[in-house]
Every structure is written in C-alpha cells, then in structure tokens.
PDB file of N, CA and C in Angstrom:
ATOM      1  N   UNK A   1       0.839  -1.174   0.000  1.00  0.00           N
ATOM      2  CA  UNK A   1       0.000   0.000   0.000  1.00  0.00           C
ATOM      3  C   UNK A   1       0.886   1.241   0.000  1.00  0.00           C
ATOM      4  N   UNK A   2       0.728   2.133  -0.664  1.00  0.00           N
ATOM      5  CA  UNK A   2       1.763   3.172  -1.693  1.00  0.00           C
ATOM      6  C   UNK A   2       0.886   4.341  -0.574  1.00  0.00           C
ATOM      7  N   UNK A   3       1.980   5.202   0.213  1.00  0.00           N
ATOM      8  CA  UNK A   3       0.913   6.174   1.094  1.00  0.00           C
ATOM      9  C   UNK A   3       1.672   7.978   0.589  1.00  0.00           C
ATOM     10  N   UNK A   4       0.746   8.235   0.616  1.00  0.00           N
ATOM     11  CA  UNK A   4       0.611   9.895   0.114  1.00  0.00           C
ATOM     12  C   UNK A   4       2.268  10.662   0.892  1.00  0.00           C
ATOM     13  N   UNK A   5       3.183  11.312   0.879  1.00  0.00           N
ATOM     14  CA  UNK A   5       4.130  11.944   1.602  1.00  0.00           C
ATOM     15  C   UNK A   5       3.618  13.760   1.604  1.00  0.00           C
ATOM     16  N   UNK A   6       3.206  13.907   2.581  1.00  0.00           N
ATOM     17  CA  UNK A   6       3.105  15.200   2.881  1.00  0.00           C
ATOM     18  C   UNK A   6       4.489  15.867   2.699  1.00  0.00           C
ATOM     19  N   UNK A   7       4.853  16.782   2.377  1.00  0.00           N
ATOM     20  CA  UNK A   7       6.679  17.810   2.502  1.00  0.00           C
ATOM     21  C   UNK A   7       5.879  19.124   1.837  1.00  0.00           C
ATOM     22  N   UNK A   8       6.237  19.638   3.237  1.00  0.00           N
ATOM     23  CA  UNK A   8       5.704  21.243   3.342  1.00  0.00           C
ATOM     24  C   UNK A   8       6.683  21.715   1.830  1.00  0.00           C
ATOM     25  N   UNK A   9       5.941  22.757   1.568  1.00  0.00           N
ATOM     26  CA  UNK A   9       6.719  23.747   0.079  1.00  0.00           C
ATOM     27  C   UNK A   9       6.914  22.711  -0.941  1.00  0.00           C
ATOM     28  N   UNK A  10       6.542  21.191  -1.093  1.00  0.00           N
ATOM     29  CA  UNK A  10       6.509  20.666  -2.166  1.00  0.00           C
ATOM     30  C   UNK A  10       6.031  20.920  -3.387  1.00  0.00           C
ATOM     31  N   UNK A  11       6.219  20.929  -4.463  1.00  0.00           N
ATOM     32  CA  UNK A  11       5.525  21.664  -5.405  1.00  0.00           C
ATOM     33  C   UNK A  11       5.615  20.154  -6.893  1.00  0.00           C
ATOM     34  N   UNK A  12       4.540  19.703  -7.453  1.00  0.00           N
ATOM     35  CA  UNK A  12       4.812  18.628  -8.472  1.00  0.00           C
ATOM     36  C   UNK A  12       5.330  19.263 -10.156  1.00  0.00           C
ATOM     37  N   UNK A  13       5.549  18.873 -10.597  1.00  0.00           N
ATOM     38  CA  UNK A  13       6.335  19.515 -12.277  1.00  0.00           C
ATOM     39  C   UNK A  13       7.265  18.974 -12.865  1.00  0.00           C
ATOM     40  N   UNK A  14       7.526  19.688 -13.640  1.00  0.00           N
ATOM     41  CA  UNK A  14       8.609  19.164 -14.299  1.00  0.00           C
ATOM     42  C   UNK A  14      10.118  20.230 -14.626  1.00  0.00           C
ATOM     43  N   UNK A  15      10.932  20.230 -14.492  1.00  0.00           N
ATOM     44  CA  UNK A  15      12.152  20.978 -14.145  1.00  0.00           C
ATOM     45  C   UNK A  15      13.560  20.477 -15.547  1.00  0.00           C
ATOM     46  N   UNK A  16      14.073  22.087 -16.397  1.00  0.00           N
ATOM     47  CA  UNK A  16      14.958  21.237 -17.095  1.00  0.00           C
ATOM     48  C   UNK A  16      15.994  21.615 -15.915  1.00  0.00           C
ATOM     49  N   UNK A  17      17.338  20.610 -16.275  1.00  0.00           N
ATOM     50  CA  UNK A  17      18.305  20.743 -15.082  1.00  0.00           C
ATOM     51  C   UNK A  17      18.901  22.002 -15.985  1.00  0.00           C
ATOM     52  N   UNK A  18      19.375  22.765 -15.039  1.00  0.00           N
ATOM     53  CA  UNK A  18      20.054  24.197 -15.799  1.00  0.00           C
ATOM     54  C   UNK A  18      21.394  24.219 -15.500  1.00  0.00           C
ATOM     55  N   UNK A  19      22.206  23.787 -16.680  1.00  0.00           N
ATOM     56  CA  UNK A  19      23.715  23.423 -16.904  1.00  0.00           C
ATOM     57  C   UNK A  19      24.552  24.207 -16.140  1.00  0.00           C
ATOM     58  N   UNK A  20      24.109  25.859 -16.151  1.00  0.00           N
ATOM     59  CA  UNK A  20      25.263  27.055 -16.121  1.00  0.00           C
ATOM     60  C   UNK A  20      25.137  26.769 -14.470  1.00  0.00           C
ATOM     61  N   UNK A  21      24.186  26.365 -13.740  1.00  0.00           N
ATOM     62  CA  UNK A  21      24.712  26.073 -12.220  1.00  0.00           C
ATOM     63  C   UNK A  21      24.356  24.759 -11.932  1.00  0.00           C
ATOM     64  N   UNK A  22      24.598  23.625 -12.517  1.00  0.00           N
ATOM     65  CA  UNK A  22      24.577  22.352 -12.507  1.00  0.00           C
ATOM     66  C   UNK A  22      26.167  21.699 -12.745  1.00  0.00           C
ATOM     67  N   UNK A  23      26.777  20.549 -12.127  1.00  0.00           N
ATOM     68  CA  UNK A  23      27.916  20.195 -12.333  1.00  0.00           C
ATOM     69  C   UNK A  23      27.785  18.469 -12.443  1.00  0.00           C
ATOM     70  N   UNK A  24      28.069  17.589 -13.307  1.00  0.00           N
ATOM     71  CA  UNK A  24      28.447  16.329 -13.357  1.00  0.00           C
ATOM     72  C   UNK A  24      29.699  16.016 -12.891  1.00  0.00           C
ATOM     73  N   UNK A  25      30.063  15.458 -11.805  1.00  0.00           N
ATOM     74  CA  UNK A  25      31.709  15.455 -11.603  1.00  0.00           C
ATOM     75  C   UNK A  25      32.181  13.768 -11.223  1.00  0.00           C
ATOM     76  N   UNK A  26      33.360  13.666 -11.610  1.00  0.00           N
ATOM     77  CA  UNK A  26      33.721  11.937 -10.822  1.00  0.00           C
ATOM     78  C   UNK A  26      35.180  12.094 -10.024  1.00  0.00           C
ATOM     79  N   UNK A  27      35.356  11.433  -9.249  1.00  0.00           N
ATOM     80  CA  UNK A  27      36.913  11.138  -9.335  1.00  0.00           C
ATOM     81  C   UNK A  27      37.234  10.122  -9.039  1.00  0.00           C
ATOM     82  N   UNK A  28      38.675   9.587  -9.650  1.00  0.00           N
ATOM     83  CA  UNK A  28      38.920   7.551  -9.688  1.00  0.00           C
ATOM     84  C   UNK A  28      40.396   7.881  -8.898  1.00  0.00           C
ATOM     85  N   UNK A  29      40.048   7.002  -8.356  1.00  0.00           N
ATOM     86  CA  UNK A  29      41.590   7.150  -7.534  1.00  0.00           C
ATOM     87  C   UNK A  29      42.938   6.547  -8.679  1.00  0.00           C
ATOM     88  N   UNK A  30      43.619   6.618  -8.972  1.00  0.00           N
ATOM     89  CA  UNK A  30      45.222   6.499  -9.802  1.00  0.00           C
ATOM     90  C   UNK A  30      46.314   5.854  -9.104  1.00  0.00           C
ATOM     91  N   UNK A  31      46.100   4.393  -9.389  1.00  0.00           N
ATOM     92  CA  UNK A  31      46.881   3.705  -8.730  1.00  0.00           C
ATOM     93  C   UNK A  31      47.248   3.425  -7.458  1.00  0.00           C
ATOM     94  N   UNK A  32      46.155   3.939  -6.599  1.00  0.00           N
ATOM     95  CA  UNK A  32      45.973   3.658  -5.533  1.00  0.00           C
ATOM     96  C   UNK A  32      46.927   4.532  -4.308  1.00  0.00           C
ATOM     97  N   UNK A  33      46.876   5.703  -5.049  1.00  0.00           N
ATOM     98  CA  UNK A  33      47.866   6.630  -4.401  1.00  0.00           C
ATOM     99  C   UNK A  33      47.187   8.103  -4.470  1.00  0.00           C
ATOM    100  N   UNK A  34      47.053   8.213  -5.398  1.00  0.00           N
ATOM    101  CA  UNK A  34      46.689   9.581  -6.365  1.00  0.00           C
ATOM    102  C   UNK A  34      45.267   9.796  -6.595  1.00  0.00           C
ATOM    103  N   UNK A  35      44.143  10.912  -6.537  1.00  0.00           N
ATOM    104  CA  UNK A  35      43.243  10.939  -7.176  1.00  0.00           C
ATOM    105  C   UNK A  35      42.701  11.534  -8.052  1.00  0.00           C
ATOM    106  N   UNK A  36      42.353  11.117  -9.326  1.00  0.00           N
ATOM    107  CA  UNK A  36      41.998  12.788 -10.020  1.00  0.00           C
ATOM    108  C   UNK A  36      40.241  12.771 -10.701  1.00  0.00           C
ATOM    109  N   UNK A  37      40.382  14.262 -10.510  1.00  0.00           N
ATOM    110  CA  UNK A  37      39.433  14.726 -10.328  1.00  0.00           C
ATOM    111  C   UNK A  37      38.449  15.287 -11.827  1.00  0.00           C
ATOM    112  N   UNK A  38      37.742  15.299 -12.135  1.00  0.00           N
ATOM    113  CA  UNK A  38      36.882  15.575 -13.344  1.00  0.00           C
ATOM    114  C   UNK A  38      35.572  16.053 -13.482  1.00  0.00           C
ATOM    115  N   UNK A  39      34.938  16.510 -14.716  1.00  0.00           N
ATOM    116  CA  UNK A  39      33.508  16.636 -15.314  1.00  0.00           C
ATOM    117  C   UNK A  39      33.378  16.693 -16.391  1.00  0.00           C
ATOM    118  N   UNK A  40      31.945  16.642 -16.406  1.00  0.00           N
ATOM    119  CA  UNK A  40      31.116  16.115 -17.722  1.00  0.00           C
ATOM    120  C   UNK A  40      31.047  18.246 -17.879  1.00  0.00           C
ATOM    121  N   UNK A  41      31.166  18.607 -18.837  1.00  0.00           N
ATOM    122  CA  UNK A  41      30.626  19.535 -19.047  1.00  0.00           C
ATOM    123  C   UNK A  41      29.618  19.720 -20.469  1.00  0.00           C
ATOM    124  N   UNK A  42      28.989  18.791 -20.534  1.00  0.00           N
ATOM    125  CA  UNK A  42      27.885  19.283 -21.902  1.00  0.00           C
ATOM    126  C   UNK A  42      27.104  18.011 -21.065  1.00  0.00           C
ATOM    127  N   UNK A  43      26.014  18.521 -20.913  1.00  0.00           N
ATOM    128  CA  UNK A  43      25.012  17.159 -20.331  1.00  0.00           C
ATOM    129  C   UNK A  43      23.674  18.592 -20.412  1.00  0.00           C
ATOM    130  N   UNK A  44      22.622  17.306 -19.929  1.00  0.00           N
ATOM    131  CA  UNK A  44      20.950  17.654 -19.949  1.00  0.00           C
ATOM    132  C   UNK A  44      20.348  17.122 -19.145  1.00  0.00           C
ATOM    133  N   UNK A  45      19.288  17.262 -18.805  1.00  0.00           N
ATOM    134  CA  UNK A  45      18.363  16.525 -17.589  1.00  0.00           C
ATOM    135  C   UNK A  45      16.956  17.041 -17.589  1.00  0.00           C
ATOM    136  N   UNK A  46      16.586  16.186 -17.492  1.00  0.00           N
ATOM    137  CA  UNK A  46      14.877  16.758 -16.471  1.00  0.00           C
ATOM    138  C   UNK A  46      13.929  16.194 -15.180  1.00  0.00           C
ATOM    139  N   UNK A  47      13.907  16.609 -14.414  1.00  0.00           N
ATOM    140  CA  UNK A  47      13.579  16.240 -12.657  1.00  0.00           C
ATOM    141  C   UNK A  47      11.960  16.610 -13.161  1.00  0.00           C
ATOM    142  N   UNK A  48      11.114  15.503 -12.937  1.00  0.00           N
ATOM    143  CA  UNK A  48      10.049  15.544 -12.828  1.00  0.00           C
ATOM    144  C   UNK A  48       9.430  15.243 -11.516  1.00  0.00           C
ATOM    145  N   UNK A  49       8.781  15.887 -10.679  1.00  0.00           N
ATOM    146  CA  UNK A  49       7.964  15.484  -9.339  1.00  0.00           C
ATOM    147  C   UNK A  49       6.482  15.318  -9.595  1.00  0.00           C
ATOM    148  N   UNK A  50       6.232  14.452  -9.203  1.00  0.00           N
ATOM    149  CA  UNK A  50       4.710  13.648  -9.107  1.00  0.00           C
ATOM    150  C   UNK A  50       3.963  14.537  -8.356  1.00  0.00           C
ATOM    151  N   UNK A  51       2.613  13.800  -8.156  1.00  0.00           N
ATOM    152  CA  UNK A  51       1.949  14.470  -7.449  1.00  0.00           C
ATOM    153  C   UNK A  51       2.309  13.737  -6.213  1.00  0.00           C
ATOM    154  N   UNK A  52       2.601  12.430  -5.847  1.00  0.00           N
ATOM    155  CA  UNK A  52       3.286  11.795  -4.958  1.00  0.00           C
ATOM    156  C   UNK A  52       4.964  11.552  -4.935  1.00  0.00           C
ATOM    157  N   UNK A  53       4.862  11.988  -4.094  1.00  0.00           N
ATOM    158  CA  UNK A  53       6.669  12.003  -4.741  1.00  0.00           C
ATOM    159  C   UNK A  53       7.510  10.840  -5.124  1.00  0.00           C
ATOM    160  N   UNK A  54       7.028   9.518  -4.425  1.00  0.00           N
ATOM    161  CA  UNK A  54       7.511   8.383  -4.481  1.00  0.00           C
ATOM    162  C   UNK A  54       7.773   8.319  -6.015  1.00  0.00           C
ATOM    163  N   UNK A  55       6.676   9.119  -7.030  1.00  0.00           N
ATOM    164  CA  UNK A  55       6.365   8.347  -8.592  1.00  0.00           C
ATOM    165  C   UNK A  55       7.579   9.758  -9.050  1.00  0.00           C
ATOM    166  N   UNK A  56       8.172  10.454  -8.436  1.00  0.00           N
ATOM    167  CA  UNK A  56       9.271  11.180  -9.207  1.00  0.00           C
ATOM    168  C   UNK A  56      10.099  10.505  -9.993  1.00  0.00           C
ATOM    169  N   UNK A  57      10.797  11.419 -10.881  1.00  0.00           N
ATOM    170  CA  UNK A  57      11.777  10.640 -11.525  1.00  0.00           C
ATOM    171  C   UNK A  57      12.813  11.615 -12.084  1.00  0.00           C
ATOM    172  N   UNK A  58      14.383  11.276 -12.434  1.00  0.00           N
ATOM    173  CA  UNK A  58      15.282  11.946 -13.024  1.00  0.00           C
ATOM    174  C   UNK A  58      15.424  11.282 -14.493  1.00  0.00           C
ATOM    175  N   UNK A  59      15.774  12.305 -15.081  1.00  0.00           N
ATOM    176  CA  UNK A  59      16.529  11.750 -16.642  1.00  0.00           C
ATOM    177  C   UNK A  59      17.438  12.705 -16.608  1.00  0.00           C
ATOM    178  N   UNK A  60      19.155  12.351 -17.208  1.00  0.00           N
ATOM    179  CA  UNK A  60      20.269  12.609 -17.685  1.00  0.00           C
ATOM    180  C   UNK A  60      20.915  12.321 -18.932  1.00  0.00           C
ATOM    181  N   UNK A  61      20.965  13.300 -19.690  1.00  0.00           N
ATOM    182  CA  UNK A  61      22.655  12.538 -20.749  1.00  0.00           C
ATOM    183  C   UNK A  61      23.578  13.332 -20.486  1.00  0.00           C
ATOM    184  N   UNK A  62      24.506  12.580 -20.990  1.00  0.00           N
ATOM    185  CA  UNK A  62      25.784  13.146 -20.525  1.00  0.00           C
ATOM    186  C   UNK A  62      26.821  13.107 -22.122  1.00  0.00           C
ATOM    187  N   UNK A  63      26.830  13.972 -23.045  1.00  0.00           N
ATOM    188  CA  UNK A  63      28.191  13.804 -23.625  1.00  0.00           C
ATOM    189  C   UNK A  63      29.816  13.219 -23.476  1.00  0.00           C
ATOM    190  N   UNK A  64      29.861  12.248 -23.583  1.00  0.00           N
ATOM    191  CA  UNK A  64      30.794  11.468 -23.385  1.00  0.00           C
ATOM    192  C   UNK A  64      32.338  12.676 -23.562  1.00  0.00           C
ATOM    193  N   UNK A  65      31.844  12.749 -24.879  1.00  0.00           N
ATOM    194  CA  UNK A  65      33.081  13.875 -25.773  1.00  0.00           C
ATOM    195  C   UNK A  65      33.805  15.088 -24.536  1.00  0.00           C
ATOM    196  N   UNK A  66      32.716  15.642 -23.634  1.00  0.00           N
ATOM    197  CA  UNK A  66      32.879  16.650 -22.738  1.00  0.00           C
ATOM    198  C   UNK A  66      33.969  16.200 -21.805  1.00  0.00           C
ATOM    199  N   UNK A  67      34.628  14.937 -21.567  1.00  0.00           N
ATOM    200  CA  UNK A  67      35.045  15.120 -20.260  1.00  0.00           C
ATOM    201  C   UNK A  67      36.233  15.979 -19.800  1.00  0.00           C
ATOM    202  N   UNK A  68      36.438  16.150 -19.139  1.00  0.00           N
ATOM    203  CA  UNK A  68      37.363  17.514 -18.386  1.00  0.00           C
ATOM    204  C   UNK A  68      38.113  17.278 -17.309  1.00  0.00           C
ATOM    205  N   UNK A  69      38.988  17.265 -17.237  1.00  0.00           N
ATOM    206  CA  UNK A  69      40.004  16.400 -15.941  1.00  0.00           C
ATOM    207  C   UNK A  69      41.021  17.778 -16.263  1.00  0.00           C
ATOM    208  N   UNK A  70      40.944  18.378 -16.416  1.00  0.00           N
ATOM    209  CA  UNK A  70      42.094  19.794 -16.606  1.00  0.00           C
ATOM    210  C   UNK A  70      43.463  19.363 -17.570  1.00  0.00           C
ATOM    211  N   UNK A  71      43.099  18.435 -18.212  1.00  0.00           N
ATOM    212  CA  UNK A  71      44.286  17.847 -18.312  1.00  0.00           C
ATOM    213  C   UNK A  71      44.221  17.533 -19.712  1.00  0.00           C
ATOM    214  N   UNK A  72      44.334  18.755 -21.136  1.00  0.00           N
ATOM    215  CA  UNK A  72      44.381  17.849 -22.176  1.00  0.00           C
ATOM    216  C   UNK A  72      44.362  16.326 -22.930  1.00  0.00           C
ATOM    217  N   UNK A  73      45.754  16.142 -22.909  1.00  0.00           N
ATOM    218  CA  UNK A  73      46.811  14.586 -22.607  1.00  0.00           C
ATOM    219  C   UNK A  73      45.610  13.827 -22.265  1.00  0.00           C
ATOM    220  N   UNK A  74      45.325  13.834 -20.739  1.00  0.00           N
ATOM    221  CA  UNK A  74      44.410  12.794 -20.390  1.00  0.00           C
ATOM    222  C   UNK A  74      43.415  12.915 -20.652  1.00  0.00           C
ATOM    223  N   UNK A  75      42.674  13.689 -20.988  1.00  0.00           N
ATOM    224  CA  UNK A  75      41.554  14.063 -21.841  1.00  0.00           C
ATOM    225  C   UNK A  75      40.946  13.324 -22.946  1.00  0.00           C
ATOM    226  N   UNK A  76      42.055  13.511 -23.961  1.00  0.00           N
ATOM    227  CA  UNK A  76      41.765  12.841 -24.982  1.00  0.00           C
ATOM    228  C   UNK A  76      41.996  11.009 -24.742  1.00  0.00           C
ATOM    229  N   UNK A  77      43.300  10.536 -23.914  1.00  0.00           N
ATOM    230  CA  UNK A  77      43.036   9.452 -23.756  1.00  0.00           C
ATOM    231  C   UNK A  77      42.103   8.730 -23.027  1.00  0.00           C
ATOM    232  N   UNK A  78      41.328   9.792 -22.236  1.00  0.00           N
ATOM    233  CA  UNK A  78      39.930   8.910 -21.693  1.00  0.00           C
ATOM    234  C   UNK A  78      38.881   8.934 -22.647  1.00  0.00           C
ATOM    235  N   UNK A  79      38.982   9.320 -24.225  1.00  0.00           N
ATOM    236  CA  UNK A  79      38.220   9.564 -24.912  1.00  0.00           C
ATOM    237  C   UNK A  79      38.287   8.045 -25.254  1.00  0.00           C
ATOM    238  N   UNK A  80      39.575   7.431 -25.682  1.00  0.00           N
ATOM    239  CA  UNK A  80      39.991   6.709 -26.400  1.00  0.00           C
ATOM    240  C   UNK A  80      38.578   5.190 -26.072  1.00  0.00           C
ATOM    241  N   UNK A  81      39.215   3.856 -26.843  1.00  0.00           N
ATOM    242  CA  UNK A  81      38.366   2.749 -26.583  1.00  0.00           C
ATOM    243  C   UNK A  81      38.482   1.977 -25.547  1.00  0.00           C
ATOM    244  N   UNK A  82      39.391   2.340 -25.006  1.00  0.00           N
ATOM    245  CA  UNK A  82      40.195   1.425 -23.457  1.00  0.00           C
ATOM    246  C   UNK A  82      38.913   2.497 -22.304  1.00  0.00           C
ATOM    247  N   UNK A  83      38.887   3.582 -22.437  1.00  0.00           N
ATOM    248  CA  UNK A  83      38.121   4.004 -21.283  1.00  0.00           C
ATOM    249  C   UNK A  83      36.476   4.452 -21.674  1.00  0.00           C
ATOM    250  N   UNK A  84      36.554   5.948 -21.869  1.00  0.00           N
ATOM    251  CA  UNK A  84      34.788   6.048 -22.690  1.00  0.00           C
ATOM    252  C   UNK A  84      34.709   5.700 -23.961  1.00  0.00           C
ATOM    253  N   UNK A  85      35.701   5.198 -24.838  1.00  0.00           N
ATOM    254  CA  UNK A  85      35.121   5.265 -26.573  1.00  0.00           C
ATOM    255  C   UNK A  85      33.720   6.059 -26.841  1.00  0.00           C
ATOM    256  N   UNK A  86      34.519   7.399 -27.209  1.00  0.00           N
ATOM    257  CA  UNK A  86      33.127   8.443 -27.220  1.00  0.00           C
ATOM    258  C   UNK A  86      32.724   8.478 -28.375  1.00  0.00           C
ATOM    259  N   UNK A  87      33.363   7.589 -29.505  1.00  0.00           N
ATOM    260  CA  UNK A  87      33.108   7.630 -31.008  1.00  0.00           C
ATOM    261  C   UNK A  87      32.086   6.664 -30.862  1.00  0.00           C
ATOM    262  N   UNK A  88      32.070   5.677 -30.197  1.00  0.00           N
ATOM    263  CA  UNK A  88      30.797   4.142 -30.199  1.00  0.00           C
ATOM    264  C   UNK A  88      29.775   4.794 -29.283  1.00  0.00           C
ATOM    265  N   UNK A  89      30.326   5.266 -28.047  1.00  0.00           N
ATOM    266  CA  UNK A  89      29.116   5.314 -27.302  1.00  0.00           C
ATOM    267  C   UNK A  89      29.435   7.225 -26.690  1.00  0.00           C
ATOM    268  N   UNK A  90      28.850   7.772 -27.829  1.00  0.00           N
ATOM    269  CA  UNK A  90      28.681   9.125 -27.499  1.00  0.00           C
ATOM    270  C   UNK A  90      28.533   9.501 -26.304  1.00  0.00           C
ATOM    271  N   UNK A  91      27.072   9.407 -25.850  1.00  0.00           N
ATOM    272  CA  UNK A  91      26.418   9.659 -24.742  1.00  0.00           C
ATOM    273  C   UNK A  91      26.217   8.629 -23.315  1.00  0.00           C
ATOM    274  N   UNK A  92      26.333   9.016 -22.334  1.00  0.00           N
ATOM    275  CA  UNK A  92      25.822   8.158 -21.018  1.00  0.00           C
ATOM    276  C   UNK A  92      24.360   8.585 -20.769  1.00  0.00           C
ATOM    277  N   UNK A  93      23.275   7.588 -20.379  1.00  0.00           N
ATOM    278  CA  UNK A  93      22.049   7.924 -20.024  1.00  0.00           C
ATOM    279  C   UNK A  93      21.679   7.623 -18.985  1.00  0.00           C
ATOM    280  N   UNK A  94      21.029   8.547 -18.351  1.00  0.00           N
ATOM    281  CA  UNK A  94      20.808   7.979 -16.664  1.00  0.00           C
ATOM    282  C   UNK A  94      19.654   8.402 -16.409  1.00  0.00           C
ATOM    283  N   UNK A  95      18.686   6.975 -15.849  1.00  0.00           N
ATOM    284  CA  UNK A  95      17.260   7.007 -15.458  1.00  0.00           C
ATOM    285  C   UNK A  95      16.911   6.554 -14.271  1.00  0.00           C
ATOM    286  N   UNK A  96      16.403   7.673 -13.226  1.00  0.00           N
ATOM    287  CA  UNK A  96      16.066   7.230 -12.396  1.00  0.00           C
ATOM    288  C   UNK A  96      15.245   5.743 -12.246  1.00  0.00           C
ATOM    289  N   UNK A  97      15.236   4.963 -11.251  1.00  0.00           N
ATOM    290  CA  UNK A  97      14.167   3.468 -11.394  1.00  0.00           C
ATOM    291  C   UNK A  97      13.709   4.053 -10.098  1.00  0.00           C
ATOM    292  N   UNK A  98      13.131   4.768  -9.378  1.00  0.00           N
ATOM    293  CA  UNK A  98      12.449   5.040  -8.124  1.00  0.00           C
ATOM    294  C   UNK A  98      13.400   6.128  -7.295  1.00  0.00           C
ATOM    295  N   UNK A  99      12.428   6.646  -6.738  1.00  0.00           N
ATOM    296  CA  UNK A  99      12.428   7.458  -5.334  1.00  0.00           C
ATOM    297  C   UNK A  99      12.198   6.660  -4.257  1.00  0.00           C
ATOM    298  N   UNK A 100      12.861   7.139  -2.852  1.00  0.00           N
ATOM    299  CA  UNK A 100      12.838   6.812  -2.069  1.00  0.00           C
ATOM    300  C   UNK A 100      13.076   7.668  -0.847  1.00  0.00           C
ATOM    301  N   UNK A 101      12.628   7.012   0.369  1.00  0.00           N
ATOM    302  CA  UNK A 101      12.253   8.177   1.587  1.00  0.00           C
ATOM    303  C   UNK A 101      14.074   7.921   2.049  1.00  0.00           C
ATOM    304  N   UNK A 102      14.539   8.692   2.715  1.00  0.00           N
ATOM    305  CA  UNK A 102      16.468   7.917   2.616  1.00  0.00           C
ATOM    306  C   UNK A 102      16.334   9.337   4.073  1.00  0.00           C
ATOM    307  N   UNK A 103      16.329   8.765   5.291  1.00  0.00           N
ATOM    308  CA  UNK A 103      16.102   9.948   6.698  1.00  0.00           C
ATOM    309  C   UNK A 103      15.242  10.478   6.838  1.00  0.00           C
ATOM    310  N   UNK A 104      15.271  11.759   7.116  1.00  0.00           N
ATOM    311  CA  UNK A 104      14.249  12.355   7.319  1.00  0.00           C
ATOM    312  C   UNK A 104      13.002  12.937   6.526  1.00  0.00           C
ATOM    313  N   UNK A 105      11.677  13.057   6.674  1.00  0.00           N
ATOM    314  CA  UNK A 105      10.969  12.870   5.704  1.00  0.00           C
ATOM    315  C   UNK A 105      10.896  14.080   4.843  1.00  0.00           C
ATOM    316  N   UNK A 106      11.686  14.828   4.599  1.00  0.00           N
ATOM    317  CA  UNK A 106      11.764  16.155   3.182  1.00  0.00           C
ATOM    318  C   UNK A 106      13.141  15.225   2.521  1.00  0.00           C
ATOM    319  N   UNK A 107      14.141  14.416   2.904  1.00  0.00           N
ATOM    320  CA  UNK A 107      15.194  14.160   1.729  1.00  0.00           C
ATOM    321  C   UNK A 107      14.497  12.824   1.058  1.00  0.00           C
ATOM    322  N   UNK A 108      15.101  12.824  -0.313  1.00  0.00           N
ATOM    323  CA  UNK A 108      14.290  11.638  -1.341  1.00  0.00           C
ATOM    324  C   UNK A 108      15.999  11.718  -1.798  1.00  0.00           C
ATOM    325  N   UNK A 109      15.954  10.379  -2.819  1.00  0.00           N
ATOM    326  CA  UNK A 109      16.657   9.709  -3.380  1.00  0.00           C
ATOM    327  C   UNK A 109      16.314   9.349  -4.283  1.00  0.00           C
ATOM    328  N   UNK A 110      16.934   9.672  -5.423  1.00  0.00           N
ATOM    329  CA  UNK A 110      16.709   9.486  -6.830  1.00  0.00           C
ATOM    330  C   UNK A 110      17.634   7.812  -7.153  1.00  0.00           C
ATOM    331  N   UNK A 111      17.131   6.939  -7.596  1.00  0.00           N
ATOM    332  CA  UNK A 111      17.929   5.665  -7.427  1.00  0.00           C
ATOM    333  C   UNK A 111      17.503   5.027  -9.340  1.00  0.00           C
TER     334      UNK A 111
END
C-alpha cells in the first residue's frame, strides 16, 4: 500500500536541469595513491515530481566527448576505446528506477 508523503513547500512539475549552475563530476583514484578529479561539461536533464513524490523521476545525458580532468593529454586518452570510446558510445544515459524516503521525511533519493 503506496501512502501519500506530505513535505511542506513541495511543489509537483517538471524541471529542465540548468547546466550554467549544474555540475556532473567523478573522481577515480590512480593507482591507488593519487586521485583525479573531473567533469562532464555538456550534459541535460529533467527532474520531474509527481503528485506523490515516491512516482518522481530523473533523466540525464551526458556527452561522453565533454570530459574535463584539466588535463588535455588525459583528456583525450579517456576519450579513447580502453576508457569512454566516445566515437561508439557518445552519450551516457541515466534514469532514475524510483524514489525513495532515505532519513528524514523532506530528503528523497533518486535511485
């Protein structure tokens, strides 16, 4: 049984994610010493909220081509086929599969 979540100032819609103050970022640790640090800079999104929030959902792409590690050199070799092959697989897509209540009852989790 699926129950209603009250969260004061909730509001339901649909939202594009807005790039110029939005950030995609990763970092992989480097041999187990070192870590470096990165982003996606060309990506898209849209955050839709339900009228229940549970039924929210995220969508993402991400331009593969964009990534950004400050670092030319490595740049292009994370382009390469050993890491993203951004020529086969341009884009990353990311879909939320559920919301969830994750503490206290105003934070959700996009999963």
């Amino acid at each position: 049984m699926s129950m209603q979540v009250d969260i004061p100032g909730y509001v339901a819609g649909s939202w594009v994610i807005d790039a110029a103050s939005s950030d995609v970022t990763f970092q992989i640790q480097q041999m187990g010493f070192s870590t470096v640090s990165g982003s996606f800079d060309d990506f898209e999104g849209t955050i839709v909220t339900a009228d229940n929030p549970r039924d929210s959902s995220v969508t993402a792409v991400i331009r593969t081509a964009s990534v950004n590690t400050r670092n030319k050199r490595r740049d292009k070799h994370l382009q390469t086929k050993g890491y993203l092959n951004t020529k086969q697989h341009p884009t990353i897509t990311f879909a939320s599969t559920g919301v969830r209540e994750d503490g206290a009852a105003s934070s959700s989790t996009a999963t």
